[in-house]
Every structure is written in C-alpha cells, then in structure tokens.
C-alpha atoms as a PDB file:
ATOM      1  CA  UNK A   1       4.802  59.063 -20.085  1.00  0.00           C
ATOM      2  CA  UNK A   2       4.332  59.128 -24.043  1.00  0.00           C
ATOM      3  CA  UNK A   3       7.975  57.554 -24.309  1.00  0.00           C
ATOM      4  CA  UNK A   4       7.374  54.781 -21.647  1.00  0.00           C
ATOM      5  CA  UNK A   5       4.257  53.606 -23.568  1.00  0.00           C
ATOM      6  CA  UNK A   6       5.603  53.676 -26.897  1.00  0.00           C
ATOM      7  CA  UNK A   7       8.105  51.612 -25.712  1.00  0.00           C
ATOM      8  CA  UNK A   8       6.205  49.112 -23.616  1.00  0.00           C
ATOM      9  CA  UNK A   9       4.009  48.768 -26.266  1.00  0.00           C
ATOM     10  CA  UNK A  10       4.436  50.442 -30.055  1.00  0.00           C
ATOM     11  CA  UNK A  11       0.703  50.075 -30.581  1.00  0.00           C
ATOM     12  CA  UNK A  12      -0.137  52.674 -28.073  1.00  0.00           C
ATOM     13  CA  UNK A  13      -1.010  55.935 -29.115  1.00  0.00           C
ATOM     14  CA  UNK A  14      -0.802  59.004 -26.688  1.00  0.00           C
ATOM     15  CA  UNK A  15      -2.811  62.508 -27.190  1.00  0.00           C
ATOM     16  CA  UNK A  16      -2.232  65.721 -24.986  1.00  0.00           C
ATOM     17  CA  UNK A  17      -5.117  67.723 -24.895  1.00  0.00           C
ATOM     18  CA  UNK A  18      -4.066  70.837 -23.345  1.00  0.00           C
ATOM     19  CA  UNK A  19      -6.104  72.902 -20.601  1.00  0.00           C
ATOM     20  CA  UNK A  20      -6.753  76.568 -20.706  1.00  0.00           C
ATOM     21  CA  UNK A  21      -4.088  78.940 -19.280  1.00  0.00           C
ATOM     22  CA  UNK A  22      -6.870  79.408 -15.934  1.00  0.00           C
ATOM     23  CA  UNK A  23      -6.838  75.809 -15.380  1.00  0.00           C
ATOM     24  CA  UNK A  24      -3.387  74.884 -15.981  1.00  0.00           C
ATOM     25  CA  UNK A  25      -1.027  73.704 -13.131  1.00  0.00           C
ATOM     26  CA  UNK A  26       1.785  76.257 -12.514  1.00  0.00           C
ATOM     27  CA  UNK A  27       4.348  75.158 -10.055  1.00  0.00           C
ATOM     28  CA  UNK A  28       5.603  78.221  -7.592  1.00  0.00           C
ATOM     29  CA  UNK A  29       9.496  77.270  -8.527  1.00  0.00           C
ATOM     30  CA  UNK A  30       8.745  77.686 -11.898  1.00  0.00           C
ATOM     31  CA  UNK A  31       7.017  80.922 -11.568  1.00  0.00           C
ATOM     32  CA  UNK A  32       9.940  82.103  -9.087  1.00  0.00           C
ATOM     33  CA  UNK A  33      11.944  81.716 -11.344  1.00  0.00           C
ATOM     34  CA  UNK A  34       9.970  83.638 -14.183  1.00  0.00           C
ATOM     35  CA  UNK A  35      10.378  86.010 -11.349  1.00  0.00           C
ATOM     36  CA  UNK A  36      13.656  85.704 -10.744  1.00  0.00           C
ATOM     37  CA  UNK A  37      14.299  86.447 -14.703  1.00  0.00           C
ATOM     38  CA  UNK A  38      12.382  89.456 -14.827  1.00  0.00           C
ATOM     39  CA  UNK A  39       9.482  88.302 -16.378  1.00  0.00           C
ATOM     40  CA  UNK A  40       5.853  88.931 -16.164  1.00  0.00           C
ATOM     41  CA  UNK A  41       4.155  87.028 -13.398  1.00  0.00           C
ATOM     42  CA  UNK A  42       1.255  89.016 -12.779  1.00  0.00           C
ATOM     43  CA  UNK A  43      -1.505  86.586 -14.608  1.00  0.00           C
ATOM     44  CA  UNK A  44       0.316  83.723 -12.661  1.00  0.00           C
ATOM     45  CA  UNK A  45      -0.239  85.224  -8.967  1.00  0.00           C
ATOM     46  CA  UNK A  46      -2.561  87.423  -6.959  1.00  0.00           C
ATOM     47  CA  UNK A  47      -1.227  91.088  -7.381  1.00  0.00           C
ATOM     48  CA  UNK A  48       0.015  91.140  -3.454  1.00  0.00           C
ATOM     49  CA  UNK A  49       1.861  87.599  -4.133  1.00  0.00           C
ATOM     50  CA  UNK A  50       3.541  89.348  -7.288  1.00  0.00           C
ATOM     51  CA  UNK A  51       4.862  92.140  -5.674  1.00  0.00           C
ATOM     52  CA  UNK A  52       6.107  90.601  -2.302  1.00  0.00           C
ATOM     53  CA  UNK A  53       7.795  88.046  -4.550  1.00  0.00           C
ATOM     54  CA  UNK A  54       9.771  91.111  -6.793  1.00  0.00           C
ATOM     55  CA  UNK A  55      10.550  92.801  -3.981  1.00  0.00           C
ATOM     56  CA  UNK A  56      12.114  89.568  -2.461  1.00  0.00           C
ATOM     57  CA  UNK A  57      14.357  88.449  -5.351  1.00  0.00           C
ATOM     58  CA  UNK A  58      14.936  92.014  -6.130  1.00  0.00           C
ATOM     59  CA  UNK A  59      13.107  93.270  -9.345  1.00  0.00           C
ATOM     60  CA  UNK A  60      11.443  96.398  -9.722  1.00  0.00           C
ATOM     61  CA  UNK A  61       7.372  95.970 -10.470  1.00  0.00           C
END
C-alpha cells in the first residue's frame, strides 16, 4: 500500500505503527506452517489447537 501511494502521489508519506504481539492478526496458514517447520506455536494457539495441529502434520510437542 506504501508503494502504490508513493507512486500515485510522491508527496504522500506512509507510517506503520505496529500492534502488540496479543493484538496482531496471525493468519492460520501462516502459523501451519510455523507448524509444519517445527517451530514454536504455542503463544499463537490455545494449547489443545497446538497439539492437535503437531500431531496432524506430524511433529512431536
């Protein structure tokens, strides 16, 4: 979105102000995936969700 408004106009100035980890949007492919690496997701997901989610791609808790 930053691009497309510096290029439809050069005068624009953008500025991300980034949420807290609580309040930020996770999408669930992204944190499959996490999951999928062998990553942590336990601060992304309930504790149930995190290990029915290992146990279907196959990772160890």
């Amino acid at each position: 979105m930053a691009l497309m408004n510096r290029r439809l106009d050069p005068d624009i100035h953008t500025v991300f102000l980034m949420t807290s980890a609580p309040n930020v949007f996770m999408s669930s492919a992204l944190v499959k995936e996490v999951c999928r690496l062998g990553g942590d997701i336990s601060e992304f997901v309930p504790p149930a969700t995190a290990e029915a989610l290992r146990r279907r791609v196959g990772r160890p808790g």
